[in-house]
Protein backbone atom coordinates (compact mmCIF):
# COMPACT_ATOMS: atom_id res chain seq x y z
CA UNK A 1 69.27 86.01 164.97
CA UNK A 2 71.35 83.06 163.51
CA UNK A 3 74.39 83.06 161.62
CA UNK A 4 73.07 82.37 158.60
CA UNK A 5 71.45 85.61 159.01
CA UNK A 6 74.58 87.61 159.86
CA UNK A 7 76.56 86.20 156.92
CA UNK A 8 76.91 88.86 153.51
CA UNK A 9 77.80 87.35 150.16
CA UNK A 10 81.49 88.96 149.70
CA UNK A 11 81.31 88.76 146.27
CA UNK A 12 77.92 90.08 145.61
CA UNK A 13 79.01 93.56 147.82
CA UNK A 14 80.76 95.58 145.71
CA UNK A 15 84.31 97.22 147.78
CA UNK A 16 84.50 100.75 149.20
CA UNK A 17 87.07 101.15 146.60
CA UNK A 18 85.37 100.15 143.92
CA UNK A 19 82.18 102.01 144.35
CA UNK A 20 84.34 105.09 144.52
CA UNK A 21 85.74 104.84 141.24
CA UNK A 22 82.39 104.33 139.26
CA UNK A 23 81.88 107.39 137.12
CA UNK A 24 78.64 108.29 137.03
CA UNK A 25 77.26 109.43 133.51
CA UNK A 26 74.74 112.27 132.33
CA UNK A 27 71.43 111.25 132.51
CA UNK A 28 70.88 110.22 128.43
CA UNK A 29 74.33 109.80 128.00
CA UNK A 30 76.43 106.98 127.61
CA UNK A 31 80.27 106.37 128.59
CA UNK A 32 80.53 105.23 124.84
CA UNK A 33 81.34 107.76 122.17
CA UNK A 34 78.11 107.83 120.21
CA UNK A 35 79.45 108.59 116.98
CA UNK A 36 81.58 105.34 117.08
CA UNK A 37 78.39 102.83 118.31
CA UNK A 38 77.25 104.67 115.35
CA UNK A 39 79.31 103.66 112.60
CA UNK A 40 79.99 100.36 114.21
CA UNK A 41 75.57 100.04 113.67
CA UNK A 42 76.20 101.45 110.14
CA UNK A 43 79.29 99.02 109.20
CA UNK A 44 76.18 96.51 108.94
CA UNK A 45 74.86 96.30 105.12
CA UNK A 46 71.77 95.05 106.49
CA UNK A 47 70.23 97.58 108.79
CA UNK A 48 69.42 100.79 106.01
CA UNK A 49 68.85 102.87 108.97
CA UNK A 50 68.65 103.18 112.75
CA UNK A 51 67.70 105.70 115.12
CA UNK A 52 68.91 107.62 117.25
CA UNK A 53 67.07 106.28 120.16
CA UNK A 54 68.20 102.79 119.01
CA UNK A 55 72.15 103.75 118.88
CA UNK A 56 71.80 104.91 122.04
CA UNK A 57 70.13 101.96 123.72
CA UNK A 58 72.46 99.32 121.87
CA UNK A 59 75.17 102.00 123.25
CA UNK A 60 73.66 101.29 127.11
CA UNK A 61 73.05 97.50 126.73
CA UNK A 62 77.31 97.32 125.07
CA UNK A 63 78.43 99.07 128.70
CA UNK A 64 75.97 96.64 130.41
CA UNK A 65 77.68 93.70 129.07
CA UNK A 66 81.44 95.15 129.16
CA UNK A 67 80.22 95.81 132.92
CA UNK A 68 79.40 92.17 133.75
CA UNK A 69 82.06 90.49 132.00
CA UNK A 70 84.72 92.88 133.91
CA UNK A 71 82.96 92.08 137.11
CA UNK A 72 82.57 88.01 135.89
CA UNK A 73 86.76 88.31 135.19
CA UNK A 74 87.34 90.47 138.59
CA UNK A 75 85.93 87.67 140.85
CA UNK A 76 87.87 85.03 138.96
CA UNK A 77 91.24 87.11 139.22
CA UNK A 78 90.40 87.49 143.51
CA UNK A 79 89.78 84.28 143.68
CA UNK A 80 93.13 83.85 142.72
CA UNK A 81 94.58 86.06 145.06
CA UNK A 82 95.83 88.62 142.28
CA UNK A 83 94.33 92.14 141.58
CA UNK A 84 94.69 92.20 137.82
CA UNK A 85 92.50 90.56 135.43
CA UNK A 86 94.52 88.71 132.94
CA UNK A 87 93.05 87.51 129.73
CA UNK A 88 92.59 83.91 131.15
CA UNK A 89 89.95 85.01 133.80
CA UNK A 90 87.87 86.15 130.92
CA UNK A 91 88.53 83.27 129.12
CA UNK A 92 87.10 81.08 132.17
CA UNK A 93 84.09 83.67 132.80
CA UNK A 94 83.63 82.30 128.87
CA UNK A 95 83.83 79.07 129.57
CA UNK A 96 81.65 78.77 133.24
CA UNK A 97 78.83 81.66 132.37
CA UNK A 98 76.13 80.69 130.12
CA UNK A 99 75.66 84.64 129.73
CA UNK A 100 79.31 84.54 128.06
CA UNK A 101 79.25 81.20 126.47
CA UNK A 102 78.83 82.55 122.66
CA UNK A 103 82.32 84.32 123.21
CA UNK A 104 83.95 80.68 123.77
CA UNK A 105 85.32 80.25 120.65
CA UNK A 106 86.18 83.88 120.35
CA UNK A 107 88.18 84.12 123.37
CA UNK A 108 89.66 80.96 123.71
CA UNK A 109 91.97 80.04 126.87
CA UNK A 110 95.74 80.00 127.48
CA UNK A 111 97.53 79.78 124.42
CA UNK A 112 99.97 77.08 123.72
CA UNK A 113 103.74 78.05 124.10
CA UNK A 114 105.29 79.07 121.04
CA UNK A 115 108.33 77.38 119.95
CA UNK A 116 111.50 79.46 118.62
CA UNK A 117 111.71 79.55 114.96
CA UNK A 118 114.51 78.01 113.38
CA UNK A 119 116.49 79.71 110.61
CA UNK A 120 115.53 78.84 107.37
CA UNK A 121 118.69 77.31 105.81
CA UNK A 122 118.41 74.96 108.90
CA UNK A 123 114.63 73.79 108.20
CA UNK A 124 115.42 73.04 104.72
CA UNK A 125 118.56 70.78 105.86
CA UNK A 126 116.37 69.37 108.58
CA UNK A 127 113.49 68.38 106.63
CA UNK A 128 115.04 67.88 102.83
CA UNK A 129 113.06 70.26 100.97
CA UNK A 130 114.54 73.08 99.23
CA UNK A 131 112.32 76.35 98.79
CA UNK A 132 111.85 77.72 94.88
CA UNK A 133 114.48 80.25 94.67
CA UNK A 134 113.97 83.86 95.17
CA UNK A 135 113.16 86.75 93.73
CA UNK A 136 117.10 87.82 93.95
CA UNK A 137 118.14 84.06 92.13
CA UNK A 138 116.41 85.22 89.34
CA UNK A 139 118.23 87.71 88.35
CA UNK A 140 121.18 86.49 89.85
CA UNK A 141 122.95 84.29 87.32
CA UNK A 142 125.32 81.34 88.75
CA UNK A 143 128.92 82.20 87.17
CA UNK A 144 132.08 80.26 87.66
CA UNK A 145 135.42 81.67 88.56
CA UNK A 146 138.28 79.96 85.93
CA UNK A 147 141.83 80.38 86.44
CA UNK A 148 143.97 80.21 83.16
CA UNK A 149 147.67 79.47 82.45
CA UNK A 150 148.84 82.99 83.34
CA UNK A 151 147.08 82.77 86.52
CA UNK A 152 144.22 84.99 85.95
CA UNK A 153 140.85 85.02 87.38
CA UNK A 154 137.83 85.28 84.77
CA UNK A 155 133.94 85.27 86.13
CA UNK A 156 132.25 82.87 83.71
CA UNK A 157 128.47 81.99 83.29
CA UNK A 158 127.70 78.12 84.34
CA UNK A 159 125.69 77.35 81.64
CA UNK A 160 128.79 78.90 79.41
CA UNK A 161 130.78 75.56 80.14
């Protein structure tokens, strides 16, 4: 016997812990609620009608893919020395697997930073342009305050002057 004969493929062995915490499902059944495969099938204009058979098998072929990709984004998390798949596994199961390719664009890789907002009395100094006024300006109309001889205060309208 050599060692090439003696060596197991890690990754294509499934752990002791992990076959443990399969659920196994009814024979005919799937893990997926069948009346939401259902109206998912139905949301589709184009398909009048399907059958039940057919729900059920699109049902079994959805947990089949869900299954792989979670497996796909499991390796790429150990490989990585962490135990929790975090959205950027998936993103390069996406990116390596032909099988996942089509979900590229959907589930695209680490996003950029965001950058804090600034306020917005401090964008419009910044970058010269004054918003339209607001709802509130409307209605608001500018009024001056005038001071006359006796020293009282009066609230005038601008456009008064």
């Amino acid at each position: 016997m050599t060692e090439d004969d003696d060596a197991i493929d890690v990754e294509a062995v499934p752990s002791e812990q992990a076959v443990k915490e399969t659920h196994e499902r009814e024979a005919g059944k799937s893990v997926l609620p069948f009346s939401r495969v259902q109206k998912i099938i139905k949301a589709d204009k184009d398909l009048p009608m399907v059958a039940r058979d057919a729900t059920f098998l699109i049902s079994m072929a959805t947990e089949e893919f869900i299954k792989r990709l979670a497996q796909a984004s499991q390796k790429v998390a150990e490989r990585e020395k962490r135990s929790t798949v975090q959205q950027r596994d998936v993103a390069a199961v996406t990116r390596r697997a032909d099988e996942f390719f089509f979900l590229d664009e959907i589930i695209s890789g680490p996003q950029p930073a965001t950058t804090k907002r600034k306020p917005k009395a401090l964008q419009e100094e910044q970058s010269g342009v004054r918003e339209e006024p607001t709802m509130l300006d409307r209605f608001v109309k500018m009024t001056e305050v005038v001071t006359d001889v006796d020293g009282l205060m009066y609230a005038t309208h601008a456009s008064s002057q």
